[in-house]
C-alpha atoms as a PDB file:
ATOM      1  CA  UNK A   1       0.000   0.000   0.000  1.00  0.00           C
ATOM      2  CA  UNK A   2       3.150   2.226  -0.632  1.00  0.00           C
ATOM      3  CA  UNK A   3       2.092   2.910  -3.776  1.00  0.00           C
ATOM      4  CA  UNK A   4      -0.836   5.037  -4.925  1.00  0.00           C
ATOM      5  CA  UNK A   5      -2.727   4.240  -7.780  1.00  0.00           C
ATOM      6  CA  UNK A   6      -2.475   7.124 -10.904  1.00  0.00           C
ATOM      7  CA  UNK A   7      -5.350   8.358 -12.621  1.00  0.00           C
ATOM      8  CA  UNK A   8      -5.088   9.589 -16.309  1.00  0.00           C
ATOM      9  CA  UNK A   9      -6.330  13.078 -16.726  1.00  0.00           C
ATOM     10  CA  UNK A  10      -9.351  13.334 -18.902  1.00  0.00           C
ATOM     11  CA  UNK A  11      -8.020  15.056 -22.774  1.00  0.00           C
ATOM     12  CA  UNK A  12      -9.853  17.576 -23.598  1.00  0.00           C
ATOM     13  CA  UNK A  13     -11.518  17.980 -26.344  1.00  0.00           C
ATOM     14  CA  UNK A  14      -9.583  19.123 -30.183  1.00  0.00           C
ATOM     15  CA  UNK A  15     -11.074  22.191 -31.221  1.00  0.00           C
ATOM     16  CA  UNK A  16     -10.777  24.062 -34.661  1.00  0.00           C
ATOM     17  CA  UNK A  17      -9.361  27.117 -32.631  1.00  0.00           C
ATOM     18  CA  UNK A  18      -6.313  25.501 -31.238  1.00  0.00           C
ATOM     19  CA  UNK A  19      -5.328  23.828 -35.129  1.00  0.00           C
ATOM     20  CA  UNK A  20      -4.996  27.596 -36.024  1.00  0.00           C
ATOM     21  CA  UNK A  21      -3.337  29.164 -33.001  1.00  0.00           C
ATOM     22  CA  UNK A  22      -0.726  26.403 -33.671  1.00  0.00           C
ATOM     23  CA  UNK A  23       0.125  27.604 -36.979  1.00  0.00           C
ATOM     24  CA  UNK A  24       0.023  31.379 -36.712  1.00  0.00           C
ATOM     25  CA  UNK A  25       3.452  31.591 -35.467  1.00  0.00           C
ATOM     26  CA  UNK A  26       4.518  29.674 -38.355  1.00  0.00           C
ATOM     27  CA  UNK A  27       2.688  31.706 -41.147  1.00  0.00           C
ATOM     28  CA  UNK A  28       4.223  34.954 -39.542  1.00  0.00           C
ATOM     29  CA  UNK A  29       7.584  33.995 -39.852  1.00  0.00           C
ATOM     30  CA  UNK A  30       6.459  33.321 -42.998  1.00  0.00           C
ATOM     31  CA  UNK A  31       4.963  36.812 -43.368  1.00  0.00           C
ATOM     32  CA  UNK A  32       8.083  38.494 -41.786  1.00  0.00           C
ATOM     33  CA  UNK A  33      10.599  36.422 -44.416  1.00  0.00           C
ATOM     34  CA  UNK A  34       8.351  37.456 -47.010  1.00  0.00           C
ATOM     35  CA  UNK A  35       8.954  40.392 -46.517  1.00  0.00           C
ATOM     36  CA  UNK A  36      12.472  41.022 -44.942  1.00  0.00           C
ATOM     37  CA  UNK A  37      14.490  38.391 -47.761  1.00  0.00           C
ATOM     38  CA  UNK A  38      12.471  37.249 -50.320  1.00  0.00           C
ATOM     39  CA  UNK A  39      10.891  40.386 -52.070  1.00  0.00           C
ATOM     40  CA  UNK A  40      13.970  42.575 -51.650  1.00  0.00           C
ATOM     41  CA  UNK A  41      15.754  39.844 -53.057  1.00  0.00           C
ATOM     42  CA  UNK A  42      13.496  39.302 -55.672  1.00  0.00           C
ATOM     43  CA  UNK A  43      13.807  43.348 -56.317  1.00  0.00           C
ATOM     44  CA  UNK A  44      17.321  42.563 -56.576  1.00  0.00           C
ATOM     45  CA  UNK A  45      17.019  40.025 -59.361  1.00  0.00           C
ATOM     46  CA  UNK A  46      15.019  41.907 -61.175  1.00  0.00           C
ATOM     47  CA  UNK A  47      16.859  45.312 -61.346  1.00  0.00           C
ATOM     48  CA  UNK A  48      20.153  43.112 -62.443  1.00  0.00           C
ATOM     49  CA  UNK A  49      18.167  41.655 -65.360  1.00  0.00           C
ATOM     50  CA  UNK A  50      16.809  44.801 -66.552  1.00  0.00           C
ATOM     51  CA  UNK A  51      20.766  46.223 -65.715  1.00  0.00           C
ATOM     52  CA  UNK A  52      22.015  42.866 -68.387  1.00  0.00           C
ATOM     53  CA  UNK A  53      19.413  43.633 -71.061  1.00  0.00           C
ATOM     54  CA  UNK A  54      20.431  47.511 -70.941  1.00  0.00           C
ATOM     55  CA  UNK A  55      24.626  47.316 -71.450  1.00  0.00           C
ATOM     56  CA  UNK A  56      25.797  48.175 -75.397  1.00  0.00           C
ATOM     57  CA  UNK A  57      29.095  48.734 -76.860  1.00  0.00           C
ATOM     58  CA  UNK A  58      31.128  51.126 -75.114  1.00  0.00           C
ATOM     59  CA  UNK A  59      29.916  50.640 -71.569  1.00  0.00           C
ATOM     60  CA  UNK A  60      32.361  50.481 -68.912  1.00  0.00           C
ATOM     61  CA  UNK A  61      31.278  47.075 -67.123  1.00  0.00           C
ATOM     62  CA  UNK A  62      32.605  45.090 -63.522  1.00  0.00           C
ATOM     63  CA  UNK A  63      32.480  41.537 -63.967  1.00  0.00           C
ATOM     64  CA  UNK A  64      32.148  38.927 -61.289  1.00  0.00           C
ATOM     65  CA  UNK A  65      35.567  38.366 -60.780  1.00  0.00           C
ATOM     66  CA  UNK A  66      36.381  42.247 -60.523  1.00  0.00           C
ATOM     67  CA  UNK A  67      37.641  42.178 -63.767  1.00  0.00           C
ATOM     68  CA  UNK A  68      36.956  46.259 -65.388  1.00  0.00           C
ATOM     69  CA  UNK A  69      36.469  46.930 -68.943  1.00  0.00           C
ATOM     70  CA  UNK A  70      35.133  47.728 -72.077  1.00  0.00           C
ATOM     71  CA  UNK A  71      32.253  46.409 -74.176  1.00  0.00           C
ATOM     72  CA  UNK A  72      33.802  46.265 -77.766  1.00  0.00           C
ATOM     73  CA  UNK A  73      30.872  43.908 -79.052  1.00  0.00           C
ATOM     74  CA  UNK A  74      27.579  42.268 -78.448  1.00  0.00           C
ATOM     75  CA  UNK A  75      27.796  38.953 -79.276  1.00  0.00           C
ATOM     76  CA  UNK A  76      24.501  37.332 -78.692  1.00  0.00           C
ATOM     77  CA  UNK A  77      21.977  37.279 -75.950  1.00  0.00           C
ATOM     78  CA  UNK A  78      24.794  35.601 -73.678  1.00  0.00           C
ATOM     79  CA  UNK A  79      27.835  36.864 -74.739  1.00  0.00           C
ATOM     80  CA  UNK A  80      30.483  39.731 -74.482  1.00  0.00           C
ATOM     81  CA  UNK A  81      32.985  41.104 -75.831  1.00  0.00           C
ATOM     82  CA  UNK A  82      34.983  43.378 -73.220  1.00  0.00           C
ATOM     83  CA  UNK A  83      38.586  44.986 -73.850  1.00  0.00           C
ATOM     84  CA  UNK A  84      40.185  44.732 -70.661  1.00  0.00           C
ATOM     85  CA  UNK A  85      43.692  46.258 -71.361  1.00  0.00           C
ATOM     86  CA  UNK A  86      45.051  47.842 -75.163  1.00  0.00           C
ATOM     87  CA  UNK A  87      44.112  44.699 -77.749  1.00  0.00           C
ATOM     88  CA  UNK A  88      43.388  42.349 -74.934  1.00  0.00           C
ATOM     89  CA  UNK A  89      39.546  41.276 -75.597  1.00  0.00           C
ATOM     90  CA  UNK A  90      37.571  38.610 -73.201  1.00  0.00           C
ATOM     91  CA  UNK A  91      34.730  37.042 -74.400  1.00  0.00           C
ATOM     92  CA  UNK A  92      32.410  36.856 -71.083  1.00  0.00           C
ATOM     93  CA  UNK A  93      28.968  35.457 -70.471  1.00  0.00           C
ATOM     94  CA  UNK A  94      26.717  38.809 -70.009  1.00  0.00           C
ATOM     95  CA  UNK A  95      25.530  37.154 -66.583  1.00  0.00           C
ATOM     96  CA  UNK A  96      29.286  37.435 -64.764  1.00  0.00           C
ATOM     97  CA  UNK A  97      28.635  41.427 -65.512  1.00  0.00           C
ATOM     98  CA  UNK A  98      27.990  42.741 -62.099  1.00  0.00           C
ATOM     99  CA  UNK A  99      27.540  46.194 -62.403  1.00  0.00           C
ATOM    100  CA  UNK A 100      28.508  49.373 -64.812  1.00  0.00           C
ATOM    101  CA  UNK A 101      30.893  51.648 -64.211  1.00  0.00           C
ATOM    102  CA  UNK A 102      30.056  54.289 -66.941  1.00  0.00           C
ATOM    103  CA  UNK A 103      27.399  54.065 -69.644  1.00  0.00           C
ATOM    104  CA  UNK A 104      27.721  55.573 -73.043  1.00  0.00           C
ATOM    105  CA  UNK A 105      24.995  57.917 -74.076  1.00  0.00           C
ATOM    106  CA  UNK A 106      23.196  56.028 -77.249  1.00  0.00           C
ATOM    107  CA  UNK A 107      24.081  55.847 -80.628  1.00  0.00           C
ATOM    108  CA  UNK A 108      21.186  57.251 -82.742  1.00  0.00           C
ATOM    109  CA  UNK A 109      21.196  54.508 -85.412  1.00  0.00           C
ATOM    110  CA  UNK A 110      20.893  52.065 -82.256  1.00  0.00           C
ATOM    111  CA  UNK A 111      17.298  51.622 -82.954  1.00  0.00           C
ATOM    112  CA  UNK A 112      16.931  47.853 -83.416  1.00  0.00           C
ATOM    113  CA  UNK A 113      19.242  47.118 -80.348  1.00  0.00           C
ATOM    114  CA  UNK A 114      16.783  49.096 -78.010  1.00  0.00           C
ATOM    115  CA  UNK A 115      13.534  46.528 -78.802  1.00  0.00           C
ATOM    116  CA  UNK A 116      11.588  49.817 -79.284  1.00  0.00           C
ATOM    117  CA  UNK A 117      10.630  49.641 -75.534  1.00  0.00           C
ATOM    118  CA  UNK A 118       8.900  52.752 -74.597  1.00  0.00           C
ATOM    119  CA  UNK A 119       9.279  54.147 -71.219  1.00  0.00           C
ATOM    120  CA  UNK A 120       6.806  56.092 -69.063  1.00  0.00           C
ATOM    121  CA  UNK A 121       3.299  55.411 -68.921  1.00  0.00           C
ATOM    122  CA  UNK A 122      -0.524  57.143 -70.538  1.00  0.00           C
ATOM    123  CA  UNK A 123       0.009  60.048 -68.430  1.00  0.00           C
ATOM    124  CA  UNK A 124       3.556  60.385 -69.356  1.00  0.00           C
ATOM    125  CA  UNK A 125       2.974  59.975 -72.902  1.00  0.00           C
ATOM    126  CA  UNK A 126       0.220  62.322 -72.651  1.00  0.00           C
ATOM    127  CA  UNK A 127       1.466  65.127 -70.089  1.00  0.00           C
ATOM    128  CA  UNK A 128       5.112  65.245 -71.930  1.00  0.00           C
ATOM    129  CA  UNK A 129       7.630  63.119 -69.174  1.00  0.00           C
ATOM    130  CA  UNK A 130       9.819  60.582 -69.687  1.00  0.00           C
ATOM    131  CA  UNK A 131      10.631  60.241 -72.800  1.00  0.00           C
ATOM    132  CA  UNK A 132      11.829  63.397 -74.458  1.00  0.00           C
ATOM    133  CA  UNK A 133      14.912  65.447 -74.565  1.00  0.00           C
ATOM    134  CA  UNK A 134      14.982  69.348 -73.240  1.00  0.00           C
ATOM    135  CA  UNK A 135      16.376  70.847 -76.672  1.00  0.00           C
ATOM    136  CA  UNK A 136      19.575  72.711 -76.097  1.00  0.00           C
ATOM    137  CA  UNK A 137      19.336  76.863 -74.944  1.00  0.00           C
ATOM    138  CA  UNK A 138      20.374  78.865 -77.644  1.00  0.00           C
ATOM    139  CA  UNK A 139      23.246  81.437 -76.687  1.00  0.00           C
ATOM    140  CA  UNK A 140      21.818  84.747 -75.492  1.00  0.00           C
ATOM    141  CA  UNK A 141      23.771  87.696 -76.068  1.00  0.00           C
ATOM    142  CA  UNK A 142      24.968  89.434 -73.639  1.00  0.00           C
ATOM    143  CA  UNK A 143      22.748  92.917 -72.604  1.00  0.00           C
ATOM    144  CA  UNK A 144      23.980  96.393 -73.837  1.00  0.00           C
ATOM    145  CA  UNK A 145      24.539  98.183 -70.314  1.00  0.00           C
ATOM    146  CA  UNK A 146      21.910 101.284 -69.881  1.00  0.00           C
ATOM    147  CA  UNK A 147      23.016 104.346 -70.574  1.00  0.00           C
ATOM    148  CA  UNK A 148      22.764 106.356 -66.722  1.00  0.00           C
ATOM    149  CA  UNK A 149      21.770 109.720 -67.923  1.00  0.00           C
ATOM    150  CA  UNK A 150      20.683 110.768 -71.716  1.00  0.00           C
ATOM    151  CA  UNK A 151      23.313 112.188 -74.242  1.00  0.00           C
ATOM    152  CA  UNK A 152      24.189 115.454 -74.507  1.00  0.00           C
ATOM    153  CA  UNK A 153      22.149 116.404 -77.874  1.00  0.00           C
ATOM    154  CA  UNK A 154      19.089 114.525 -76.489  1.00  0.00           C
ATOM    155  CA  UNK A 155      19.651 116.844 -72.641  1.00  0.00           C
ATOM    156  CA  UNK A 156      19.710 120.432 -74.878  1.00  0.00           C
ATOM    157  CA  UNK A 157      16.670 119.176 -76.539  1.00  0.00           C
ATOM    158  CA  UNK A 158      14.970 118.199 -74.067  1.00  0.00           C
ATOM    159  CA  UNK A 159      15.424 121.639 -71.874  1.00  0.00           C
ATOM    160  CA  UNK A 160      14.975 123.428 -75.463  1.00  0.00           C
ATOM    161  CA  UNK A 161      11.523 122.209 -75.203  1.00  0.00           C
ATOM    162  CA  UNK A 162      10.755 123.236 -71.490  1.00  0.00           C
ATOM    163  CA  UNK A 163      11.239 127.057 -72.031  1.00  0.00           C
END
Protein backbone atom coordinates (compact mmCIF):
# COMPACT_ATOMS: atom_id res chain seq x y z
CA UNK A 1 0.00 0.00 0.00
CA UNK A 2 3.15 2.23 -0.63
CA UNK A 3 2.09 2.91 -3.78
CA UNK A 4 -0.84 5.04 -4.92
CA UNK A 5 -2.73 4.24 -7.78
CA UNK A 6 -2.47 7.12 -10.90
CA UNK A 7 -5.35 8.36 -12.62
CA UNK A 8 -5.09 9.59 -16.31
CA UNK A 9 -6.33 13.08 -16.73
CA UNK A 10 -9.35 13.33 -18.90
CA UNK A 11 -8.02 15.06 -22.77
CA UNK A 12 -9.85 17.58 -23.60
CA UNK A 13 -11.52 17.98 -26.34
CA UNK A 14 -9.58 19.12 -30.18
CA UNK A 15 -11.07 22.19 -31.22
CA UNK A 16 -10.78 24.06 -34.66
CA UNK A 17 -9.36 27.12 -32.63
CA UNK A 18 -6.31 25.50 -31.24
CA UNK A 19 -5.33 23.83 -35.13
CA UNK A 20 -5.00 27.60 -36.02
CA UNK A 21 -3.34 29.16 -33.00
CA UNK A 22 -0.73 26.40 -33.67
CA UNK A 23 0.13 27.60 -36.98
CA UNK A 24 0.02 31.38 -36.71
CA UNK A 25 3.45 31.59 -35.47
CA UNK A 26 4.52 29.67 -38.36
CA UNK A 27 2.69 31.71 -41.15
CA UNK A 28 4.22 34.95 -39.54
CA UNK A 29 7.58 34.00 -39.85
CA UNK A 30 6.46 33.32 -43.00
CA UNK A 31 4.96 36.81 -43.37
CA UNK A 32 8.08 38.49 -41.79
CA UNK A 33 10.60 36.42 -44.42
CA UNK A 34 8.35 37.46 -47.01
CA UNK A 35 8.95 40.39 -46.52
CA UNK A 36 12.47 41.02 -44.94
CA UNK A 37 14.49 38.39 -47.76
CA UNK A 38 12.47 37.25 -50.32
CA UNK A 39 10.89 40.39 -52.07
CA UNK A 40 13.97 42.57 -51.65
CA UNK A 41 15.75 39.84 -53.06
CA UNK A 42 13.50 39.30 -55.67
CA UNK A 43 13.81 43.35 -56.32
CA UNK A 44 17.32 42.56 -56.58
CA UNK A 45 17.02 40.03 -59.36
CA UNK A 46 15.02 41.91 -61.17
CA UNK A 47 16.86 45.31 -61.35
CA UNK A 48 20.15 43.11 -62.44
CA UNK A 49 18.17 41.66 -65.36
CA UNK A 50 16.81 44.80 -66.55
CA UNK A 51 20.77 46.22 -65.72
CA UNK A 52 22.02 42.87 -68.39
CA UNK A 53 19.41 43.63 -71.06
CA UNK A 54 20.43 47.51 -70.94
CA UNK A 55 24.63 47.32 -71.45
CA UNK A 56 25.80 48.17 -75.40
CA UNK A 57 29.10 48.73 -76.86
CA UNK A 58 31.13 51.13 -75.11
CA UNK A 59 29.92 50.64 -71.57
CA UNK A 60 32.36 50.48 -68.91
CA UNK A 61 31.28 47.07 -67.12
CA UNK A 62 32.61 45.09 -63.52
CA UNK A 63 32.48 41.54 -63.97
CA UNK A 64 32.15 38.93 -61.29
CA UNK A 65 35.57 38.37 -60.78
CA UNK A 66 36.38 42.25 -60.52
CA UNK A 67 37.64 42.18 -63.77
CA UNK A 68 36.96 46.26 -65.39
CA UNK A 69 36.47 46.93 -68.94
CA UNK A 70 35.13 47.73 -72.08
CA UNK A 71 32.25 46.41 -74.18
CA UNK A 72 33.80 46.26 -77.77
CA UNK A 73 30.87 43.91 -79.05
CA UNK A 74 27.58 42.27 -78.45
CA UNK A 75 27.80 38.95 -79.28
CA UNK A 76 24.50 37.33 -78.69
CA UNK A 77 21.98 37.28 -75.95
CA UNK A 78 24.79 35.60 -73.68
CA UNK A 79 27.84 36.86 -74.74
CA UNK A 80 30.48 39.73 -74.48
CA UNK A 81 32.99 41.10 -75.83
CA UNK A 82 34.98 43.38 -73.22
CA UNK A 83 38.59 44.99 -73.85
CA UNK A 84 40.18 44.73 -70.66
CA UNK A 85 43.69 46.26 -71.36
CA UNK A 86 45.05 47.84 -75.16
CA UNK A 87 44.11 44.70 -77.75
CA UNK A 88 43.39 42.35 -74.93
CA UNK A 89 39.55 41.28 -75.60
CA UNK A 90 37.57 38.61 -73.20
CA UNK A 91 34.73 37.04 -74.40
CA UNK A 92 32.41 36.86 -71.08
CA UNK A 93 28.97 35.46 -70.47
CA UNK A 94 26.72 38.81 -70.01
CA UNK A 95 25.53 37.15 -66.58
CA UNK A 96 29.29 37.43 -64.76
CA UNK A 97 28.63 41.43 -65.51
CA UNK A 98 27.99 42.74 -62.10
CA UNK A 99 27.54 46.19 -62.40
CA UNK A 100 28.51 49.37 -64.81
CA UNK A 101 30.89 51.65 -64.21
CA UNK A 102 30.06 54.29 -66.94
CA UNK A 103 27.40 54.07 -69.64
CA UNK A 104 27.72 55.57 -73.04
CA UNK A 105 24.99 57.92 -74.08
CA UNK A 106 23.20 56.03 -77.25
CA UNK A 107 24.08 55.85 -80.63
CA UNK A 108 21.19 57.25 -82.74
CA UNK A 109 21.20 54.51 -85.41
CA UNK A 110 20.89 52.06 -82.26
CA UNK A 111 17.30 51.62 -82.95
CA UNK A 112 16.93 47.85 -83.42
CA UNK A 113 19.24 47.12 -80.35
CA UNK A 114 16.78 49.10 -78.01
CA UNK A 115 13.53 46.53 -78.80
CA UNK A 116 11.59 49.82 -79.28
CA UNK A 117 10.63 49.64 -75.53
CA UNK A 118 8.90 52.75 -74.60
CA UNK A 119 9.28 54.15 -71.22
CA UNK A 120 6.81 56.09 -69.06
CA UNK A 121 3.30 55.41 -68.92
CA UNK A 122 -0.52 57.14 -70.54
CA UNK A 123 0.01 60.05 -68.43
CA UNK A 124 3.56 60.39 -69.36
CA UNK A 125 2.97 59.98 -72.90
CA UNK A 126 0.22 62.32 -72.65
CA UNK A 127 1.47 65.13 -70.09
CA UNK A 128 5.11 65.24 -71.93
CA UNK A 129 7.63 63.12 -69.17
CA UNK A 130 9.82 60.58 -69.69
CA UNK A 131 10.63 60.24 -72.80
CA UNK A 132 11.83 63.40 -74.46
CA UNK A 133 14.91 65.45 -74.57
CA UNK A 134 14.98 69.35 -73.24
CA UNK A 135 16.38 70.85 -76.67
CA UNK A 136 19.58 72.71 -76.10
CA UNK A 137 19.34 76.86 -74.94
CA UNK A 138 20.37 78.86 -77.64
CA UNK A 139 23.25 81.44 -76.69
CA UNK A 140 21.82 84.75 -75.49
CA UNK A 141 23.77 87.70 -76.07
CA UNK A 142 24.97 89.43 -73.64
CA UNK A 143 22.75 92.92 -72.60
CA UNK A 144 23.98 96.39 -73.84
CA UNK A 145 24.54 98.18 -70.31
CA UNK A 146 21.91 101.28 -69.88
CA UNK A 147 23.02 104.35 -70.57
CA UNK A 148 22.76 106.36 -66.72
CA UNK A 149 21.77 109.72 -67.92
CA UNK A 150 20.68 110.77 -71.72
CA UNK A 151 23.31 112.19 -74.24
CA UNK A 152 24.19 115.45 -74.51
CA UNK A 153 22.15 116.40 -77.87
CA UNK A 154 19.09 114.52 -76.49
CA UNK A 155 19.65 116.84 -72.64
CA UNK A 156 19.71 120.43 -74.88
CA UNK A 157 16.67 119.18 -76.54
CA UNK A 158 14.97 118.20 -74.07
CA UNK A 159 15.42 121.64 -71.87
CA UNK A 160 14.97 123.43 -75.46
CA UNK A 161 11.52 122.21 -75.20
CA UNK A 162 10.75 123.24 -71.49
CA UNK A 163 11.24 127.06 -72.03
Amino acid sequence: MFISEAYAQAAGAAGGGNAFQAFLPLILIFVVFYFLLIRPQQKKIKQHRELLEGIRRGDKVVTGGGIIGTITKVDNDNEVTVEIAKDVKVKVQRATISGIVNRTDPVAGQAANDSGAKKGGLLAGLFGGGSKQAAPEAPQAPAEPEAPEASDAEGERKDADKS
